[in-house]
C-alpha atoms as a PDB file:
ATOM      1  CA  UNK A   1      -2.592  -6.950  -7.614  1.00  0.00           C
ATOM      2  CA  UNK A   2      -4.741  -7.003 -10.392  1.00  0.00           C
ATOM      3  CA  UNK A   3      -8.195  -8.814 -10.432  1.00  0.00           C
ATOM      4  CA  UNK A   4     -11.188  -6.021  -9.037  1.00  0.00           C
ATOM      5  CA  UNK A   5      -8.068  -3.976  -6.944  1.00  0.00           C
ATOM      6  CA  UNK A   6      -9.968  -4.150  -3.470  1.00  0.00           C
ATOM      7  CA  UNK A   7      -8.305  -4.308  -0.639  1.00  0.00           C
ATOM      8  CA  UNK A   8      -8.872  -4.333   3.162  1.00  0.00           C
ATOM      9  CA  UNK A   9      -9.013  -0.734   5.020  1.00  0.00           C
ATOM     10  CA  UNK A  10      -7.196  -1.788   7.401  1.00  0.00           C
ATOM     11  CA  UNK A  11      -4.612  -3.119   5.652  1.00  0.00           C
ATOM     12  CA  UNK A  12      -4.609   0.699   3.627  1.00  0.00           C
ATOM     13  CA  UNK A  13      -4.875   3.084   7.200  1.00  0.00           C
ATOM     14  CA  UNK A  14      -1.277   2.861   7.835  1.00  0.00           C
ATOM     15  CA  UNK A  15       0.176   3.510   4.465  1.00  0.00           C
ATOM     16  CA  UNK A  16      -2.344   6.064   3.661  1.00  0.00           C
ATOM     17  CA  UNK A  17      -1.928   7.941   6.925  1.00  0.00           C
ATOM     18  CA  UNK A  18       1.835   8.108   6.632  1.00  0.00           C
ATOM     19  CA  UNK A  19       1.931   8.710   2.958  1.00  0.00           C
ATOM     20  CA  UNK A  20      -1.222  11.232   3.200  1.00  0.00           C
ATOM     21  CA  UNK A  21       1.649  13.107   6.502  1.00  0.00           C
ATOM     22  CA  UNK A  22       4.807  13.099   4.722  1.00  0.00           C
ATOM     23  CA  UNK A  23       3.159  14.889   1.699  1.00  0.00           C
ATOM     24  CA  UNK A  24       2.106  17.566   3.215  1.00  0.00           C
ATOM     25  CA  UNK A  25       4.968  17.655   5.542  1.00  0.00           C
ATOM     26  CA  UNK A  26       6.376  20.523   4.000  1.00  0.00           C
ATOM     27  CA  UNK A  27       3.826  22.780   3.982  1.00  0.00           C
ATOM     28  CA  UNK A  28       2.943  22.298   8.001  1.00  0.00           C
ATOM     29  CA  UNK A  29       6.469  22.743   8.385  1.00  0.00           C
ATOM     30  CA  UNK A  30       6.379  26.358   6.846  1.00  0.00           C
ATOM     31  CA  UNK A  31       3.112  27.204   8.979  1.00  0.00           C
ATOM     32  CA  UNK A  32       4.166  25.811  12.005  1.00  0.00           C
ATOM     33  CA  UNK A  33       6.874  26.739  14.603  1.00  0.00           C
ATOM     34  CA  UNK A  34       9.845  24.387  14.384  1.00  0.00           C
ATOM     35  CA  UNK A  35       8.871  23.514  18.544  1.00  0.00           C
ATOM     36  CA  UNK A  36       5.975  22.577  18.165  1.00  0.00           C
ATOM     37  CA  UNK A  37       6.430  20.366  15.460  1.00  0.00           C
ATOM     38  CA  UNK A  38       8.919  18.010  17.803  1.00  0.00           C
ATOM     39  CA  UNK A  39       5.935  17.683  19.823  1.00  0.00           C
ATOM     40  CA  UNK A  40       3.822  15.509  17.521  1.00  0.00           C
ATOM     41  CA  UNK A  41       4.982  11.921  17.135  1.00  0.00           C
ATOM     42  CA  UNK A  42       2.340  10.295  15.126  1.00  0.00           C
ATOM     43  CA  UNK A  43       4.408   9.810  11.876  1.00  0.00           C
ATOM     44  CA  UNK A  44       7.007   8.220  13.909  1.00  0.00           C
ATOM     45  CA  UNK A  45       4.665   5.688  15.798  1.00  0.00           C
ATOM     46  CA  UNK A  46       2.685   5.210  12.045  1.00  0.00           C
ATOM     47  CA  UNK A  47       5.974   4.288  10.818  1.00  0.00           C
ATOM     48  CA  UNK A  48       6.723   1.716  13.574  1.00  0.00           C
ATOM     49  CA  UNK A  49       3.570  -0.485  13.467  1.00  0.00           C
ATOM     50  CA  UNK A  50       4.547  -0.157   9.463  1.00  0.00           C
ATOM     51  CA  UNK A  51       7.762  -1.798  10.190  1.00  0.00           C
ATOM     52  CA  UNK A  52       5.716  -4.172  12.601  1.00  0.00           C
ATOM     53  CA  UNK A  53       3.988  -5.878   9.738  1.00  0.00           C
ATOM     54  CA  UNK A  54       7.388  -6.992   9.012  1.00  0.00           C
ATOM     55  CA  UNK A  55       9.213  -4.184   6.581  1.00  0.00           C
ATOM     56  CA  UNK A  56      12.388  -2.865   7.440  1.00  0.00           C
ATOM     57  CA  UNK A  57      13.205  -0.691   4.602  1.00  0.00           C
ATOM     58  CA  UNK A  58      11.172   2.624   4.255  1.00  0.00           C
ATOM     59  CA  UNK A  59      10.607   3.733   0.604  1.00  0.00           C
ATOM     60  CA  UNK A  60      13.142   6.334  -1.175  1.00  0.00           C
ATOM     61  CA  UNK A  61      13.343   9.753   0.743  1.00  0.00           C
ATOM     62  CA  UNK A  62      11.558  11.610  -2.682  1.00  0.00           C
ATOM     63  CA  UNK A  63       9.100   9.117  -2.775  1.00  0.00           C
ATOM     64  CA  UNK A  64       7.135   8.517   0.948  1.00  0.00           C
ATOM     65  CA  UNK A  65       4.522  10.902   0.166  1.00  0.00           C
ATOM     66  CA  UNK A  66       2.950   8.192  -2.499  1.00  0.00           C
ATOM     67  CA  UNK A  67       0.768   5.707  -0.956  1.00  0.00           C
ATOM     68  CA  UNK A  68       1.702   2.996  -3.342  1.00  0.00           C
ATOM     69  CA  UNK A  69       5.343   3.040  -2.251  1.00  0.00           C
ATOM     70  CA  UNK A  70       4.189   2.105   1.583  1.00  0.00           C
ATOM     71  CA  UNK A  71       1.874  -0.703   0.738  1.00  0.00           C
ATOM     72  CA  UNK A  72       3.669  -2.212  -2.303  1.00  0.00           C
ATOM     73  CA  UNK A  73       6.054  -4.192   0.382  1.00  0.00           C
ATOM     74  CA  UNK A  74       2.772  -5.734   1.585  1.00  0.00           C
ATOM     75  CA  UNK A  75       1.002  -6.911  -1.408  1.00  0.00           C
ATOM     76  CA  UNK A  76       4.835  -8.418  -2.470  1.00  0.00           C
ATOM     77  CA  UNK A  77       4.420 -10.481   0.895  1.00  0.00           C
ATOM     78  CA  UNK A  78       1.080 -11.270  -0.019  1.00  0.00           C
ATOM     79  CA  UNK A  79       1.423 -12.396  -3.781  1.00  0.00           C
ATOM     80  CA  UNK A  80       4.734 -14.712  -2.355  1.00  0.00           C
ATOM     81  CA  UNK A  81       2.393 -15.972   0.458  1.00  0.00           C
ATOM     82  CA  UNK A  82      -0.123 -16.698  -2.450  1.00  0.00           C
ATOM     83  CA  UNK A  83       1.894 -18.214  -4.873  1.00  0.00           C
ATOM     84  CA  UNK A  84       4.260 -20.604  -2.094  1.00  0.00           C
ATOM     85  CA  UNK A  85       0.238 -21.942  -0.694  1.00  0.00           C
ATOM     86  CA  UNK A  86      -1.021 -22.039  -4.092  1.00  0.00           C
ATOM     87  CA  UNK A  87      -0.317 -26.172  -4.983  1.00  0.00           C
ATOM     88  CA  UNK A  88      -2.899 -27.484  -6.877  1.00  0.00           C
ATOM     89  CA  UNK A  89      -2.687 -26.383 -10.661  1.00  0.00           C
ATOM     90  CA  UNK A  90      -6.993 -25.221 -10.465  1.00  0.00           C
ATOM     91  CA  UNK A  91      -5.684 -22.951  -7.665  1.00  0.00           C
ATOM     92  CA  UNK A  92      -2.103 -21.419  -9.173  1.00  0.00           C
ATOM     93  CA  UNK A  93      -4.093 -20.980 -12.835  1.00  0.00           C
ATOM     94  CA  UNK A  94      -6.776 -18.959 -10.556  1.00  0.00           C
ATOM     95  CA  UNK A  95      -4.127 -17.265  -8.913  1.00  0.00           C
ATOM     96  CA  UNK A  96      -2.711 -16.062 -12.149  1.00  0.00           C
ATOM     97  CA  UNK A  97      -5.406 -15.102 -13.739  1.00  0.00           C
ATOM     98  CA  UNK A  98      -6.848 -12.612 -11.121  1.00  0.00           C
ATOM     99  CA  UNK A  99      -3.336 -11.244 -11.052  1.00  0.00           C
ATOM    100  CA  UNK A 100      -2.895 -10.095 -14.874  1.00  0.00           C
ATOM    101  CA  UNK A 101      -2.833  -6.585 -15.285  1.00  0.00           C
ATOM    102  CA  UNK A 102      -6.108  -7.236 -17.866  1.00  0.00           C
ATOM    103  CA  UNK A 103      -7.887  -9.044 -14.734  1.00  0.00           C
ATOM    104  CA  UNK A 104     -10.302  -6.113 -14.187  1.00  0.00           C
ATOM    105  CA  UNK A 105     -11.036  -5.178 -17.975  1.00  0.00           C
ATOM    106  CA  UNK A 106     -14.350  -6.724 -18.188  1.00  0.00           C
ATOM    107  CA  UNK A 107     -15.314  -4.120 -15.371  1.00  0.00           C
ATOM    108  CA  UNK A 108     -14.831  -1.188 -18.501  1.00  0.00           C
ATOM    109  CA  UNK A 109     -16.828  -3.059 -21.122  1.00  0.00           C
ATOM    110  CA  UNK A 110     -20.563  -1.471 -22.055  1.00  0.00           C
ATOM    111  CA  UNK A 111     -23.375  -3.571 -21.999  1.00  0.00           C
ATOM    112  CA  UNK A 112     -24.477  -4.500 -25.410  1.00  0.00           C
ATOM    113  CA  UNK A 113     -28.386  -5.150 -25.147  1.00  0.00           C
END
């Protein structure tokens, strides 16, 4: 979202737990005994206080073990939220600015003295 890129934790569990789950998915899979794999159902209730936050559509089968695809739905909401309260022209230039993708760059620069 560009500016300094921090975000809340909680606002990262979710996404990070699923994402971190369905990556290595496949390799618990070939340890484990199909049974007691039905047995767990963490991923499943992850993935329902997911779609609680108010998204429906789960990311692209090839593609849930990235992090990024779980939360991007939520930073969408939250730029939209952002730009539809942002009404005064001081607050949608601020909003703009923290959100260019060269936001952060002063964070790289050396010190010169």
């Amino acid at each position: 979202m560009g500016g300094l890129g921090i975000r809340y934790a909680v606002d990262a569990a979710i996404p990070c737990y699923i994402a971190s789950l369905r990556s290595v998915l496949p390799l618990v899979e070939a340890l484990l005994p199909a049974d007691s794999l039905g047995a767990d159902s963490t991923l499943e209730e992850a993935i329902d206080l997911w779609k609680e936050r108010g998204v429906f559509t789960l990311p692209p089968e090839d593609k849930r073990g990235v992090q990024k695809e779980w939360e991007a739905p939520f930073h969408d909401l939250t730029m939209s939220t952002l730009r539809v309260t942002a009404t005064a022209p001081t607050d949608q230039a601020r909003l703009l600015a923290a959100t260019d993708e060269n936001a952060g760059a002063w964070l790289h620069v050396l010190p010169s003295a």
